[in-house]
Protein backbone atom coordinates (compact mmCIF):
# COMPACT_ATOMS: atom_id res chain seq x y z
CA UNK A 1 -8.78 3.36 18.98
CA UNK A 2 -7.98 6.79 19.28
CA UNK A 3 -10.68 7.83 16.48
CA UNK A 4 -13.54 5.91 18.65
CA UNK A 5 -12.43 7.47 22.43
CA UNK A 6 -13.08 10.97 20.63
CA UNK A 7 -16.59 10.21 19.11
CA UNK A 8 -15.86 9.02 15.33
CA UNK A 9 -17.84 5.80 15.13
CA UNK A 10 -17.96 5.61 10.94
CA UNK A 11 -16.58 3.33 9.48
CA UNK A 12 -12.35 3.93 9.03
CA UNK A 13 -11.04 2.13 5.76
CA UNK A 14 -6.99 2.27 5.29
CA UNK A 15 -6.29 4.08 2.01
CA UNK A 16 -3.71 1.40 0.18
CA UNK A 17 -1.33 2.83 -2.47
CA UNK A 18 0.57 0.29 -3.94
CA UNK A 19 4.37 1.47 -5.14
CA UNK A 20 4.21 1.99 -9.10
CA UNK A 21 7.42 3.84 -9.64
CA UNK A 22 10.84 4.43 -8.00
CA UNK A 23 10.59 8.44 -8.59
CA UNK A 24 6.60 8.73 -7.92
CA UNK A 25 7.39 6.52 -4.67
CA UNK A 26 10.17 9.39 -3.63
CA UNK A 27 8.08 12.07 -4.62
CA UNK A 28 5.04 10.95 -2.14
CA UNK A 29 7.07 10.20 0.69
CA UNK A 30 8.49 13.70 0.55
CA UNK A 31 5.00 15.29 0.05
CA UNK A 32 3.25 13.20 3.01
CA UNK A 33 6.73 13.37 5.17
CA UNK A 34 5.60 9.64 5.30
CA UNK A 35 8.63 7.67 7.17
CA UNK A 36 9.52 4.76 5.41
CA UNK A 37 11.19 1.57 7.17
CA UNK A 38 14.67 1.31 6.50
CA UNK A 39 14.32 -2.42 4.83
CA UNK A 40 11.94 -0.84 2.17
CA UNK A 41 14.09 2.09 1.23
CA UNK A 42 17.19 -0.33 0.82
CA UNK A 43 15.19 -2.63 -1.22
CA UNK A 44 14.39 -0.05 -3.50
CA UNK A 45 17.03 1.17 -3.88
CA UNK A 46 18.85 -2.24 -5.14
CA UNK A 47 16.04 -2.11 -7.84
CA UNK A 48 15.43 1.92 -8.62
CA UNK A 49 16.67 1.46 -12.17
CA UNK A 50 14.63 -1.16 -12.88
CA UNK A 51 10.67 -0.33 -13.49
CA UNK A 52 9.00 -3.90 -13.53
CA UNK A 53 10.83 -5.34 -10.36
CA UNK A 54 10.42 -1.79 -8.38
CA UNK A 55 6.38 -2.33 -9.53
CA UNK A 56 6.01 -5.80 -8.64
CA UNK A 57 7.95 -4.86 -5.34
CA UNK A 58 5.04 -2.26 -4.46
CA UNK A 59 2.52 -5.47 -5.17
CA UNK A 60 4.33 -7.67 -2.66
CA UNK A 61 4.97 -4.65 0.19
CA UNK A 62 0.97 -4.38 -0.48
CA UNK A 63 -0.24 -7.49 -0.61
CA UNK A 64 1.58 -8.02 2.34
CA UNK A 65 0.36 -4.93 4.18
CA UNK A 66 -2.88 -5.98 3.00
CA UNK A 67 -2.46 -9.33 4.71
CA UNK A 68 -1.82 -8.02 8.44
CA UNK A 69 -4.66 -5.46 8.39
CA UNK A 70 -7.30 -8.38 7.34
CA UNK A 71 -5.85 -10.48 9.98
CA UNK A 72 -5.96 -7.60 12.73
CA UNK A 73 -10.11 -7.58 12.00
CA UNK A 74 -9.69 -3.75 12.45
CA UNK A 75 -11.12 -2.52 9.54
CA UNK A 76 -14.36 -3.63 7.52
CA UNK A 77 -12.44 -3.23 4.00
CA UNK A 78 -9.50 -1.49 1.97
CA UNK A 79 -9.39 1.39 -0.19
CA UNK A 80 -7.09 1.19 -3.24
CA UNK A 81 -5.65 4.46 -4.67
CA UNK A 82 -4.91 3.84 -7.90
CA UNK A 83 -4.17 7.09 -9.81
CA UNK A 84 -4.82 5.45 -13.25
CA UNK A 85 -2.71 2.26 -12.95
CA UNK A 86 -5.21 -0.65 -12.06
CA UNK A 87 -2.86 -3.06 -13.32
CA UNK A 88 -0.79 -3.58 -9.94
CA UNK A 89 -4.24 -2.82 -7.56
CA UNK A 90 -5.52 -6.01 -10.05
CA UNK A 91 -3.22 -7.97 -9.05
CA UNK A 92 -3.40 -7.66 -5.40
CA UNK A 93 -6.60 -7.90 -5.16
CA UNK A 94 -6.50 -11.08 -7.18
CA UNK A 95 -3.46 -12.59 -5.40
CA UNK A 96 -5.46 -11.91 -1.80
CA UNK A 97 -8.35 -13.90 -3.12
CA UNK A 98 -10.56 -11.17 -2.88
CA UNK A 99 -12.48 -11.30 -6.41
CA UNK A 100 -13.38 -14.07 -8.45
């Protein structure tokens, strides 16, 4: 809303970057001085040591996140960041029903 009052009319896609790793996930939140809901950090942190669960975490926290912008119709589409690691982007787009 506050993009369109000041003139941007393009198109605004949220950039989605699902968690991959316990120390990457630290490491970006400190860089972006990104604030982080308390539930999220506490989950984590019951799973840092492990690198499957903490990746399949970062697939549910997106795939949920994913869910409530679709269902807010604010945004024509989603952009994935990746960073080399499709596998976990794969699977939420799969698991939304978004490709065939």
């Amino acid at each position: 809303e506050r993009c369109r009052k000041i003139g941007i009319a393009c198109p605004i896609l949220p950039g989605l970057m699902p968690i991959q790793s316990y120390a990457g996930f630290k490491r970006m939140v400190a860089f972006c001085k990104t604030k982080v809901p308390q539930n999220v950090l506490d989950e984590l942190e019951k799973i840092k040591d492990d690198e499957q669960a903490v990746k399949d975490y970062g697939v549910k926290q997106c795939i949920e996140m994913c869910r409530e912008i679709i269902a807010a119709k604010v945004t024509p589409g989603l952009h994935f960041y990746t960073l080399n690691l499709e596998v976990s982007v794969m699977k939420i787009v799969d698991r939304l029903g978004l490709i065939d």
